[in-house]
N, C-alpha and C. Protein backbone atom coordinates (compact mmCIF):
# COMPACT_ATOMS: atom_id res chain seq x y z
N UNK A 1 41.94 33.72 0.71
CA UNK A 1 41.08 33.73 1.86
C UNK A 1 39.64 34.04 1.46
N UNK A 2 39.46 35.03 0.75
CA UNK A 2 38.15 35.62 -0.04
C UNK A 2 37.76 33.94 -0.54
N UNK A 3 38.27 33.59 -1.12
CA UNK A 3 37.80 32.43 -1.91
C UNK A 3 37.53 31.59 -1.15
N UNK A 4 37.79 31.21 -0.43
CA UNK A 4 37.56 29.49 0.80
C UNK A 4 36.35 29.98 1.62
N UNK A 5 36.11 31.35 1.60
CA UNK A 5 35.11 31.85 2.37
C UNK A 5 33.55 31.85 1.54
N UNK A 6 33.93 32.46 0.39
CA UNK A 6 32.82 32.04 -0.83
C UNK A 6 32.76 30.78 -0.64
N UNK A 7 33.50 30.07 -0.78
CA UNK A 7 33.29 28.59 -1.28
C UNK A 7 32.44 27.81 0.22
N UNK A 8 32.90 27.76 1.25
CA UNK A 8 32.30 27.77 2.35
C UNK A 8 30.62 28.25 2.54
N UNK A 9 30.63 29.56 2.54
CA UNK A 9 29.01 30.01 2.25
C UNK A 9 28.83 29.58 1.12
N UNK A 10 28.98 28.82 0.45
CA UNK A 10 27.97 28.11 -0.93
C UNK A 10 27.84 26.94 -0.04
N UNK A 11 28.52 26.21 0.09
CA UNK A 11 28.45 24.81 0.56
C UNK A 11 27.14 25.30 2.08
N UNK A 12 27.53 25.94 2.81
CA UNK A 12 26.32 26.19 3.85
C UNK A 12 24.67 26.51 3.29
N UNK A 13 24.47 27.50 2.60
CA UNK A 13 23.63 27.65 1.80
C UNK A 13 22.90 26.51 1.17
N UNK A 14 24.20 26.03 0.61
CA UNK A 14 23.33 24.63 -0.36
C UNK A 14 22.77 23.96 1.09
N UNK A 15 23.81 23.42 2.02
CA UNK A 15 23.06 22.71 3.01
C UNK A 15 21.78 22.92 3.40
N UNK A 16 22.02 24.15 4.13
CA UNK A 16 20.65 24.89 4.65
C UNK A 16 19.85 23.99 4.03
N UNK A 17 19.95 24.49 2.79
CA UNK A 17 18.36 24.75 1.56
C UNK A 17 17.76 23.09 1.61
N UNK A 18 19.34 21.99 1.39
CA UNK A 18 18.86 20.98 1.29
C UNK A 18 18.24 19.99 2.91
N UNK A 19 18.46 20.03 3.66
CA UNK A 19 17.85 19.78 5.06
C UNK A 19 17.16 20.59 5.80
N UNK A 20 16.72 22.13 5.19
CA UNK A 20 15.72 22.87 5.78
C UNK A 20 14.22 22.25 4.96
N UNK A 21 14.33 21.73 3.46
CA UNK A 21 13.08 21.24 2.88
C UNK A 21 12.43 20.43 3.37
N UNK A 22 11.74 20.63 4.34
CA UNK A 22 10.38 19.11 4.88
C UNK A 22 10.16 18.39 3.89
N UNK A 23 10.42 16.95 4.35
CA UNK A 23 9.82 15.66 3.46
C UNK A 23 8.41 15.92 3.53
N UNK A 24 7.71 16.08 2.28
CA UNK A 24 6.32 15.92 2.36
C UNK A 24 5.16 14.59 2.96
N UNK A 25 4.42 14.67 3.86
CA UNK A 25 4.02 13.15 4.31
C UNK A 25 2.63 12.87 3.56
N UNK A 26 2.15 11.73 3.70
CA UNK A 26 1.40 11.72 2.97
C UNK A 26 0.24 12.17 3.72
N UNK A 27 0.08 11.99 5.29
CA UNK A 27 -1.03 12.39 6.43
C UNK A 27 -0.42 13.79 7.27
N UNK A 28 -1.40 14.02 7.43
CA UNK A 28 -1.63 15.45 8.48
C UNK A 28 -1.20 15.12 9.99
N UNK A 29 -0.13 16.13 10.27
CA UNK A 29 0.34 15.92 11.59
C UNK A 29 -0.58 15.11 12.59
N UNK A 30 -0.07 14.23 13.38
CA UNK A 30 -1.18 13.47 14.20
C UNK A 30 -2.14 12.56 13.79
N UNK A 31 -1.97 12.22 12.29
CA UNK A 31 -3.23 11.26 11.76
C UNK A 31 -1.88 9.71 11.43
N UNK A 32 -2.46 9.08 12.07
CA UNK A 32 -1.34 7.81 12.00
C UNK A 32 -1.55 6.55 11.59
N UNK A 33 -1.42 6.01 10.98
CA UNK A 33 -1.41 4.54 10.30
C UNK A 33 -1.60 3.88 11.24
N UNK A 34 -2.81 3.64 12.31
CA UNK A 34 -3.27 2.46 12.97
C UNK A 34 -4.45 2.70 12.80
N UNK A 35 -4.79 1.45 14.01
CA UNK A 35 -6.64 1.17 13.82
C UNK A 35 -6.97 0.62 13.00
N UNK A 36 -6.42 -0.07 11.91
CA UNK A 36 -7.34 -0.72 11.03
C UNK A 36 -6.22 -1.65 10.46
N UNK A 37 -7.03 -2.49 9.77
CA UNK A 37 -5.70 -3.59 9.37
C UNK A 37 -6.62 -3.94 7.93
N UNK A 38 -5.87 -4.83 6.91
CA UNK A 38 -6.51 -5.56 5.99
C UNK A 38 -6.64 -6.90 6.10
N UNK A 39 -8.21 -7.58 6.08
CA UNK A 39 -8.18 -8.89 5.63
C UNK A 39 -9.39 -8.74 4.70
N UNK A 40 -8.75 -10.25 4.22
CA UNK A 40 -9.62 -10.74 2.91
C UNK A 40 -10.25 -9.51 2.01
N UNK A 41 -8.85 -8.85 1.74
CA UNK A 41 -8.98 -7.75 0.29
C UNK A 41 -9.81 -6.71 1.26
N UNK A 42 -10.66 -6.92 2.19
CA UNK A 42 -11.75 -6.13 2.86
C UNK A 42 -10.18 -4.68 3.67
N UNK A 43 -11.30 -3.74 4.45
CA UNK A 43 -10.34 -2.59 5.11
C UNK A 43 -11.62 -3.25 6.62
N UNK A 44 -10.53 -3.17 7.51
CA UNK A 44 -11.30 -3.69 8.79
C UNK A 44 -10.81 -1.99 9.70
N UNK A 45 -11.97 -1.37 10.12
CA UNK A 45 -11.70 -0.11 11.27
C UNK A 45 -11.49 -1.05 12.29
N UNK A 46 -10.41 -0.42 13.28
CA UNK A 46 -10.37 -1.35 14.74
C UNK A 46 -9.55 0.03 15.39
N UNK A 47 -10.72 0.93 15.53
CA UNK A 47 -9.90 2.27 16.17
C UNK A 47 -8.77 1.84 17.09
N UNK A 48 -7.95 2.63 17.42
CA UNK A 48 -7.28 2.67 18.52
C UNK A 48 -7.71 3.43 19.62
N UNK A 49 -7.85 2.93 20.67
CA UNK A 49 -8.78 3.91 21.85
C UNK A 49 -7.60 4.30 23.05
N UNK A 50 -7.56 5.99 23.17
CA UNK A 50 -6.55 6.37 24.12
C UNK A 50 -7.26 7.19 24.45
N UNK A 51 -6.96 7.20 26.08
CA UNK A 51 -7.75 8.11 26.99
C UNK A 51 -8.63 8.04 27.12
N UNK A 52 -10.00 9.22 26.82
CA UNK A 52 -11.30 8.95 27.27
C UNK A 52 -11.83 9.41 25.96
N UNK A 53 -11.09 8.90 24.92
CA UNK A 53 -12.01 9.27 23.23
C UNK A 53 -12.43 8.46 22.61
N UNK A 54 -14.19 7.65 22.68
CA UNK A 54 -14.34 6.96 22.60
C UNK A 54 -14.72 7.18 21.01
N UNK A 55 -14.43 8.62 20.35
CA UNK A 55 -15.32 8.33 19.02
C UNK A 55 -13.83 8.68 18.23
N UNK A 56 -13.58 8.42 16.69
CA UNK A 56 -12.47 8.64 16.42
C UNK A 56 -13.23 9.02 14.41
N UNK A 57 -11.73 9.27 14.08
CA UNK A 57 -11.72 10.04 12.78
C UNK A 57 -10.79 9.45 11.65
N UNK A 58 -11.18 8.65 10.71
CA UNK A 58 -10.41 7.89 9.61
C UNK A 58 -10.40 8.90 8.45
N UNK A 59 -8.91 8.70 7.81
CA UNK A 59 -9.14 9.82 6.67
C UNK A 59 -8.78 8.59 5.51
N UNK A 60 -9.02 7.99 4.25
CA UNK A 60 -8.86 6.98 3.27
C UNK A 60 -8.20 7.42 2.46
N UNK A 61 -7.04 7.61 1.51
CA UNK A 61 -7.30 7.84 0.33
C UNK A 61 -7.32 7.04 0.08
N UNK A 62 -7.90 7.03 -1.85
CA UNK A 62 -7.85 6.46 -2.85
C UNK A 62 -6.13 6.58 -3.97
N UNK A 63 -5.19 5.53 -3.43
CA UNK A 63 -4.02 5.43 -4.55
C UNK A 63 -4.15 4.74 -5.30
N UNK A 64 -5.15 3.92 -5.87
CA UNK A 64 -5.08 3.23 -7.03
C UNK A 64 -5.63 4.25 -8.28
N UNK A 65 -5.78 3.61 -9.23
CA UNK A 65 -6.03 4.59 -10.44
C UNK A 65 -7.13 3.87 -10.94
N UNK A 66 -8.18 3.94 -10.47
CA UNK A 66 -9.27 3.19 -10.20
C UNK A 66 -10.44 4.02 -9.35
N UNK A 67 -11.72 4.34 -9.69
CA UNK A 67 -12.24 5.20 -9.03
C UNK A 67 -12.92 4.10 -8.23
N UNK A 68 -12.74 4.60 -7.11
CA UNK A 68 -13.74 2.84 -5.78
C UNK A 68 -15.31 3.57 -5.56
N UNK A 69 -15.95 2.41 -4.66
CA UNK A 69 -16.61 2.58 -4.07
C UNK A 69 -16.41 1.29 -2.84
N UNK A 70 -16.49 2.67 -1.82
CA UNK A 70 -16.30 1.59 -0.08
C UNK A 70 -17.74 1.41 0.34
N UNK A 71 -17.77 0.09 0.46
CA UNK A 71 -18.77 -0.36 1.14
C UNK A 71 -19.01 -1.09 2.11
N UNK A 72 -20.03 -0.87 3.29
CA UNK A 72 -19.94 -1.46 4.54
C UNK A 72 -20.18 -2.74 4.46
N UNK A 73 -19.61 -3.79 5.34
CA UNK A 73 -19.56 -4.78 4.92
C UNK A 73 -20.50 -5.64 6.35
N UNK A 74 -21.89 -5.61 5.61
CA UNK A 74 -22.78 -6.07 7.62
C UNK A 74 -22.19 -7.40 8.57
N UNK A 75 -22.32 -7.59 9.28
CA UNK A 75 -21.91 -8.64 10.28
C UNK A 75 -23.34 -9.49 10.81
N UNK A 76 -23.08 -9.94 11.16
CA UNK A 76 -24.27 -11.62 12.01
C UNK A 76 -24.62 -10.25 13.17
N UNK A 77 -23.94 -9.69 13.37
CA UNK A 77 -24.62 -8.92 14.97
C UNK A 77 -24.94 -7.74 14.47
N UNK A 78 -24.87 -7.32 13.42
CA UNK A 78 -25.69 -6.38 12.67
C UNK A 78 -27.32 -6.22 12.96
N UNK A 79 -28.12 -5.83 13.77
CA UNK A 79 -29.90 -5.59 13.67
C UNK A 79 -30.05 -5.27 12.45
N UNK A 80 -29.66 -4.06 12.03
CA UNK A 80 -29.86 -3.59 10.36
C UNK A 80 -28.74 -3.10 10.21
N UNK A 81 -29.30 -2.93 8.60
CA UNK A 81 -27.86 -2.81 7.63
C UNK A 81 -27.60 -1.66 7.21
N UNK A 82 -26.95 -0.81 7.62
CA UNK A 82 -26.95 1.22 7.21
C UNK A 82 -25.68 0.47 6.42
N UNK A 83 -26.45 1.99 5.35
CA UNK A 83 -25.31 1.90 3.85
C UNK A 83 -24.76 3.18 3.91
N UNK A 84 -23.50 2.52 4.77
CA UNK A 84 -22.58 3.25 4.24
C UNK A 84 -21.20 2.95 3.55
N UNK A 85 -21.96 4.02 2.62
CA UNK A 85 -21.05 3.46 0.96
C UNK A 85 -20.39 4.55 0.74
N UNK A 86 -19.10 5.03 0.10
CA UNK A 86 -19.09 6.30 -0.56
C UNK A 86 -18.23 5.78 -1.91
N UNK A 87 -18.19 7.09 -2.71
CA UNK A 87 -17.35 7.09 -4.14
C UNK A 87 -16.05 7.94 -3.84
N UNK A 88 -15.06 7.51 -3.64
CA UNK A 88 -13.70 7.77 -4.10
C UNK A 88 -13.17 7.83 -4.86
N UNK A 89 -13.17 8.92 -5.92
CA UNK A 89 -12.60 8.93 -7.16
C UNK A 89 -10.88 8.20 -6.73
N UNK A 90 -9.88 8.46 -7.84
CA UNK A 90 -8.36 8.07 -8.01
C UNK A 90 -7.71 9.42 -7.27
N UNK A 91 -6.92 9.18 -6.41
CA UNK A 91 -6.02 10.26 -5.70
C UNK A 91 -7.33 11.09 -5.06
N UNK A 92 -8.23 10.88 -4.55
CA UNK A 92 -9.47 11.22 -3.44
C UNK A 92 -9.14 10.83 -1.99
N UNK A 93 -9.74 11.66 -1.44
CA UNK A 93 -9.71 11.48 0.09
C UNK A 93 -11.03 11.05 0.62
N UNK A 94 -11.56 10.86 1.87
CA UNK A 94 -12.55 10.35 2.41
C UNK A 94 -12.20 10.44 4.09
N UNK A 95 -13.46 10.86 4.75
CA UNK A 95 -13.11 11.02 6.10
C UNK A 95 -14.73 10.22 7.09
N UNK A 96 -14.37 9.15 7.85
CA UNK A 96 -15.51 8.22 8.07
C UNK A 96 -15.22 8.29 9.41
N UNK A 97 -16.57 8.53 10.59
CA UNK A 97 -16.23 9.06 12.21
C UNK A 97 -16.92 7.40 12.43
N UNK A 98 -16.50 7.66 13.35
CA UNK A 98 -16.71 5.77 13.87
C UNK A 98 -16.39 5.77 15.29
N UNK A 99 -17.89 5.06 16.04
CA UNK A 99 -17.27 4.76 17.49
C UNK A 99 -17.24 3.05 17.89
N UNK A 100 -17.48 2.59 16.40
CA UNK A 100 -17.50 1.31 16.92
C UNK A 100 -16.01 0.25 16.30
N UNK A 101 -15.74 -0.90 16.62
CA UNK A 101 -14.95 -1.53 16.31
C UNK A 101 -15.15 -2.52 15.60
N UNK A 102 -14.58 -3.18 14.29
CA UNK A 102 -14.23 -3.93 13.45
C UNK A 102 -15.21 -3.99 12.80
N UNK A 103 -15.25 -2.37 12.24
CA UNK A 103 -16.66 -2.44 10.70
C UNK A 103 -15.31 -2.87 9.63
N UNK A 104 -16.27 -3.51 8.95
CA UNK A 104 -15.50 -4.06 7.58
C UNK A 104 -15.94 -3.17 6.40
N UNK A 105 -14.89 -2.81 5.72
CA UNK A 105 -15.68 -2.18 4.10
C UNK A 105 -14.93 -2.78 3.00
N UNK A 106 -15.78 -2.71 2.19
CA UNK A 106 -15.28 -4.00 0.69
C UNK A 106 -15.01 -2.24 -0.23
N UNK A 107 -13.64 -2.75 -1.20
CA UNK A 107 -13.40 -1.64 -2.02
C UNK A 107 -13.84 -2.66 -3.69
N UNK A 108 -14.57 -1.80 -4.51
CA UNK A 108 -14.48 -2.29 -5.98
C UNK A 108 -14.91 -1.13 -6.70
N UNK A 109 -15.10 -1.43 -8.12
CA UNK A 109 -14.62 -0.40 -9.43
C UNK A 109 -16.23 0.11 -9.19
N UNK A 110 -16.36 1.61 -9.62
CA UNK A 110 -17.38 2.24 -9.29
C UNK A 110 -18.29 1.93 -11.01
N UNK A 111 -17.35 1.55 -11.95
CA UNK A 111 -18.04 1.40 -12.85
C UNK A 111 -18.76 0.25 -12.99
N UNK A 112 -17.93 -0.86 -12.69
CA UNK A 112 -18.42 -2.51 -12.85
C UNK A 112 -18.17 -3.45 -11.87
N UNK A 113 -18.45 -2.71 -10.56
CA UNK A 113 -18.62 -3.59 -9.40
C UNK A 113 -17.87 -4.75 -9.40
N UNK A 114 -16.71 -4.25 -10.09
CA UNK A 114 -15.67 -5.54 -9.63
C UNK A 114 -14.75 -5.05 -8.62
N UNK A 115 -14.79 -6.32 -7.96
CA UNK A 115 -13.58 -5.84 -6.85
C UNK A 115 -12.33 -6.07 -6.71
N UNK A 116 -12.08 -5.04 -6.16
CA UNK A 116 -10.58 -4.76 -5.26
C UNK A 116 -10.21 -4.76 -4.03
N UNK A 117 -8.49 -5.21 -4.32
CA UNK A 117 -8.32 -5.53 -3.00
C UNK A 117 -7.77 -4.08 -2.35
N UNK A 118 -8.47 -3.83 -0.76
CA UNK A 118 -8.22 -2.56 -0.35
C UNK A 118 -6.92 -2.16 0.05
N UNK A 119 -6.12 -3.15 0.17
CA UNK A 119 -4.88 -2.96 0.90
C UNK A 119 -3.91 -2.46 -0.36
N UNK A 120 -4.44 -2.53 -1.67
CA UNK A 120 -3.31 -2.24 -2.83
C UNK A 120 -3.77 -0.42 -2.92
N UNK A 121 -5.58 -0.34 -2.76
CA UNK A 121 -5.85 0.55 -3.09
C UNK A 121 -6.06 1.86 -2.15
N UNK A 122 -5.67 1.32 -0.91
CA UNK A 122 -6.02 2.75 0.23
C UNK A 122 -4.88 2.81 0.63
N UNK A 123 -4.71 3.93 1.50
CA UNK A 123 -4.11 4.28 2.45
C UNK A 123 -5.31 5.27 3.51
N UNK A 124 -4.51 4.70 5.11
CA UNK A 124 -5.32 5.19 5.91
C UNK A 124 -4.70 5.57 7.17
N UNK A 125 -5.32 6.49 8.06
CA UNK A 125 -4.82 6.79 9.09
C UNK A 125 -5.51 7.32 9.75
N UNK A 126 -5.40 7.35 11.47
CA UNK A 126 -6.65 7.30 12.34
C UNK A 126 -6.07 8.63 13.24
N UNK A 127 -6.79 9.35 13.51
CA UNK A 127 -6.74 10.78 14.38
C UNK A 127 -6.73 9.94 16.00
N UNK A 128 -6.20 9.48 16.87
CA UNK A 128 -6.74 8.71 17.97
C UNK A 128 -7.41 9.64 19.27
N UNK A 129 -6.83 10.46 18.73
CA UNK A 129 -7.36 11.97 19.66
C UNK A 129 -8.37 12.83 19.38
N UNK A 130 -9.34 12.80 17.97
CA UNK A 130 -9.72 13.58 17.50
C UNK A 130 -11.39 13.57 18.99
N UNK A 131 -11.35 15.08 19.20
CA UNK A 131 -12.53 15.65 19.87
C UNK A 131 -13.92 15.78 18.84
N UNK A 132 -14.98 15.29 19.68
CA UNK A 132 -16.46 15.32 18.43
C UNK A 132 -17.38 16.04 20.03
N UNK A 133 -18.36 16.93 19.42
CA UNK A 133 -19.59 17.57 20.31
C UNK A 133 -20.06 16.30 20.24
N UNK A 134 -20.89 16.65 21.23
CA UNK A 134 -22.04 15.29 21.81
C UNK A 134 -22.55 15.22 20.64
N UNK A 135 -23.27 16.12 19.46
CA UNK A 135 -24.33 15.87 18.40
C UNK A 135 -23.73 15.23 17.17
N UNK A 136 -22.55 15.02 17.64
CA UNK A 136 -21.47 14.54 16.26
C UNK A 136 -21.05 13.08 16.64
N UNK A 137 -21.88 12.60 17.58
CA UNK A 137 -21.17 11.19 17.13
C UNK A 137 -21.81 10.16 16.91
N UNK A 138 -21.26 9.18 16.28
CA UNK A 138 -21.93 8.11 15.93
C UNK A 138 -20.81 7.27 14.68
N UNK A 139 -21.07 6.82 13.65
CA UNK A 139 -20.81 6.26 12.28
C UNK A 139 -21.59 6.82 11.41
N UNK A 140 -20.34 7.96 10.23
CA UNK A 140 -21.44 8.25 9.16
C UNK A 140 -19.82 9.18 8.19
N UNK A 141 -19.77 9.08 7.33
CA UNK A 141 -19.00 9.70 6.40
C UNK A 141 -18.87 11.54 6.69
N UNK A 142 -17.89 11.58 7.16
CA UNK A 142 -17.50 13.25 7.33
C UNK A 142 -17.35 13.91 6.09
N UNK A 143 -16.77 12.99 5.36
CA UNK A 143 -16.10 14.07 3.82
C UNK A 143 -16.52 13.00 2.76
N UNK A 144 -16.18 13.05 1.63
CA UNK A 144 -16.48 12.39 0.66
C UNK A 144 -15.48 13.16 -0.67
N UNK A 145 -14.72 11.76 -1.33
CA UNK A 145 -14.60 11.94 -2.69
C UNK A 145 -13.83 13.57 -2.85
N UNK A 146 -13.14 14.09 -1.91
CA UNK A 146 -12.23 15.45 -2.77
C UNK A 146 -10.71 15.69 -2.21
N UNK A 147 -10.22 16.34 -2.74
CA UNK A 147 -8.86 16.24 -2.67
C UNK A 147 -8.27 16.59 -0.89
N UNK A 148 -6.96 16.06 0.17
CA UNK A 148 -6.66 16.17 1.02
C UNK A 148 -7.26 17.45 1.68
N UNK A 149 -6.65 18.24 1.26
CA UNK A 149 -7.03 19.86 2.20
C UNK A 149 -8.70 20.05 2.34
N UNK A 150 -8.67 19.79 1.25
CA UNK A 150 -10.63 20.28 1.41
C UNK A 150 -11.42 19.12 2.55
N UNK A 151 -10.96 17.99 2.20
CA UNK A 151 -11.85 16.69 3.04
C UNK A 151 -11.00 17.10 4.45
N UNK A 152 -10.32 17.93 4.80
CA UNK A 152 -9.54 17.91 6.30
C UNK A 152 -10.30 19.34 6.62
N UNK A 153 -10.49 20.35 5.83
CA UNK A 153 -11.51 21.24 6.27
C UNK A 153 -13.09 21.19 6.40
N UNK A 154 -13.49 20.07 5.79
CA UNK A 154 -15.05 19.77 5.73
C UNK A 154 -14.89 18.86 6.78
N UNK A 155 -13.71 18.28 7.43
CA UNK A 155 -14.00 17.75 8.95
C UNK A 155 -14.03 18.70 10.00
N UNK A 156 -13.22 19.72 9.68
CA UNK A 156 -12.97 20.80 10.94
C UNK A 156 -14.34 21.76 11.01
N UNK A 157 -14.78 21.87 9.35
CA UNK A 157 -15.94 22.45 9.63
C UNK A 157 -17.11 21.74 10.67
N UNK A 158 -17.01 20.85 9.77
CA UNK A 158 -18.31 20.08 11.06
C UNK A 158 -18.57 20.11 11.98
N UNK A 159 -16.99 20.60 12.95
CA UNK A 159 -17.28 20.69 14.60
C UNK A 159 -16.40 19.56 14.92
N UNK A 160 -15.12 18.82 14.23
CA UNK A 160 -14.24 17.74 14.95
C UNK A 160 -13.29 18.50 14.96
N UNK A 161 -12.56 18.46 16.34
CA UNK A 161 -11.29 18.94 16.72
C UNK A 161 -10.37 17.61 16.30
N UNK A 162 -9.48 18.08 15.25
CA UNK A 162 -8.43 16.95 14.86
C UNK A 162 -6.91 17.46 15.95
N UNK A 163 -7.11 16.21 16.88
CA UNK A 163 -5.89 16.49 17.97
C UNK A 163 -4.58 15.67 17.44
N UNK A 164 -3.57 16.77 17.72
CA UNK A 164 -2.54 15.80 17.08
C UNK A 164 -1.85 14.73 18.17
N UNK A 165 -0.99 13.46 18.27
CA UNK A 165 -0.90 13.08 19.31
C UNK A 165 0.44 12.44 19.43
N UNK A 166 0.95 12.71 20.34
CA UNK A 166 2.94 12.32 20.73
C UNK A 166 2.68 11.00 20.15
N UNK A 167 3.81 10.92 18.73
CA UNK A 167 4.10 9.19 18.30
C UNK A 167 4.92 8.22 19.16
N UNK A 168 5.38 8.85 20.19
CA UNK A 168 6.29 8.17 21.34
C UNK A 168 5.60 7.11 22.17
N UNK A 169 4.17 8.03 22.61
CA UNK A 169 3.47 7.35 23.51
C UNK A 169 2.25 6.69 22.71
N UNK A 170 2.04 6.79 21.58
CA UNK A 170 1.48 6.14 20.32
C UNK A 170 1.43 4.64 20.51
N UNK A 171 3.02 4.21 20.52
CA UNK A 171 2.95 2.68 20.64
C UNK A 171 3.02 2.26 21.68
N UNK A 172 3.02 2.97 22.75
CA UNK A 172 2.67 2.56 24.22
C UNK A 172 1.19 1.79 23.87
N UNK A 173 0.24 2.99 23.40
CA UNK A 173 -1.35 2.79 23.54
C UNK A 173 -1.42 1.66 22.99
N UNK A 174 -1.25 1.51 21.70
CA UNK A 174 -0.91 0.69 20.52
C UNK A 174 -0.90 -0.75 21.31
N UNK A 175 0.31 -0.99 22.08
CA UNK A 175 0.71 -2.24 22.82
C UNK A 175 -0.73 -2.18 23.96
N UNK A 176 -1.43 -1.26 24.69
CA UNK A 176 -2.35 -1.85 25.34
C UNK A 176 -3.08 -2.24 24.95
N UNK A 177 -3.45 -1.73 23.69
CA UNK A 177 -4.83 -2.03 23.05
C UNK A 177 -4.41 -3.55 22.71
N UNK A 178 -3.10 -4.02 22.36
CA UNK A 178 -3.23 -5.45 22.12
C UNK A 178 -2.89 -6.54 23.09
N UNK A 179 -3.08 -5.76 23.84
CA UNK A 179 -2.70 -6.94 25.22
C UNK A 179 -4.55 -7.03 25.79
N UNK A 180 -5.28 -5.95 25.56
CA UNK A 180 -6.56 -5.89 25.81
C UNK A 180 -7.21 -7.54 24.89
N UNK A 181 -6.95 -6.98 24.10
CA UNK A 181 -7.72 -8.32 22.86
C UNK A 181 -7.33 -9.20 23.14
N UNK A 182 -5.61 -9.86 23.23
CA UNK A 182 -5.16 -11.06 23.75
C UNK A 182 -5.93 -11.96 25.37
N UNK A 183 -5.95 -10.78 26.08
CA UNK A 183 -6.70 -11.27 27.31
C UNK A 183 -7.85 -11.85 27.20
């Protein structure tokens, strides 16, 4: 009896241990793989807009082994051309506030301006909730070039509330936003 009982609390224990360990993710609660899509090697922002938040919060990394540089990519309805560029080292983060829709940025090698395609080399995900003070908004690079935790505290420093947001009702929004464009 002693024995089946040991043997029992091992087997629980092990369980515990093995389904109490959180899968590590690669984004911060509430930061979600929409808003932006890839074409032509380019990274296209196309926030997702829920509720009444018209300004939003992209975090990039860099997974290639390749140090980038993102660059804005101007449009025909462009007046002028703001450079915004940054350097992403390899395994770097990057955090870019944006209230507008379908800026394009070109990724290539920071040494020899050859390019890459962004879809091999980023990963990204959009805060759809994130809160900005009136003096914080616009388009302009929040963080730059350093590892996850630090580029998620040099956003919070700034004054952006990163809101996290139910993934349930996620693709609700998700589906309006594309029935909006289709129309």
């Amino acid at each position: 009896m002693l024995k089946r009982i040991c043997i029992i609390s091992a087997l629980l224990i092990i369980a515990h241990t093995a389904f109490s360990e959180k899968v590590k993710s690669k984004f911060y609660p509430g930061c979600h793989e929409v808003g932006h899509r890839f074409v032509d090697n380019q990274l296209v922002l196309e926030p997702l807009k829920v509720e009444d938040y018209d300004q939003t919060v992209f975090f990039i990394h860099n997974v290639s082994s390749d140090n980038l540089v993102l660059r804005y990519v101007p449009t025909t309805r462009d007046d002028i051309f703001p450079l915004w560029q940054t350097e992403i080292d390899s395994n770097r983060w990057a955090a870019f506030a944006t209230d507008r829709t379908g800026m394009r940025f070109s990724c290539s090698s920071i040494y020899d301006d050859y390019k890459i395609n962004c879809q091999q080399a980023l990963e990204v995900c959009q805060y759809p909730r994130a809160k900005f003070a009136a003096h914080n908004k616009g388009n302009y690079w929040l963080s730059g070039n350093k590892f996850k935790y630090p580029t998620r505290s040099e956003v919070i420093h700034k004054g952006v509330l990163l809101r996290g947001y139910n993934p349930n009702t996620l693709a609700t929004e998700e589906s309006k936003a594309k029935e909006k464009t289709t129309q």
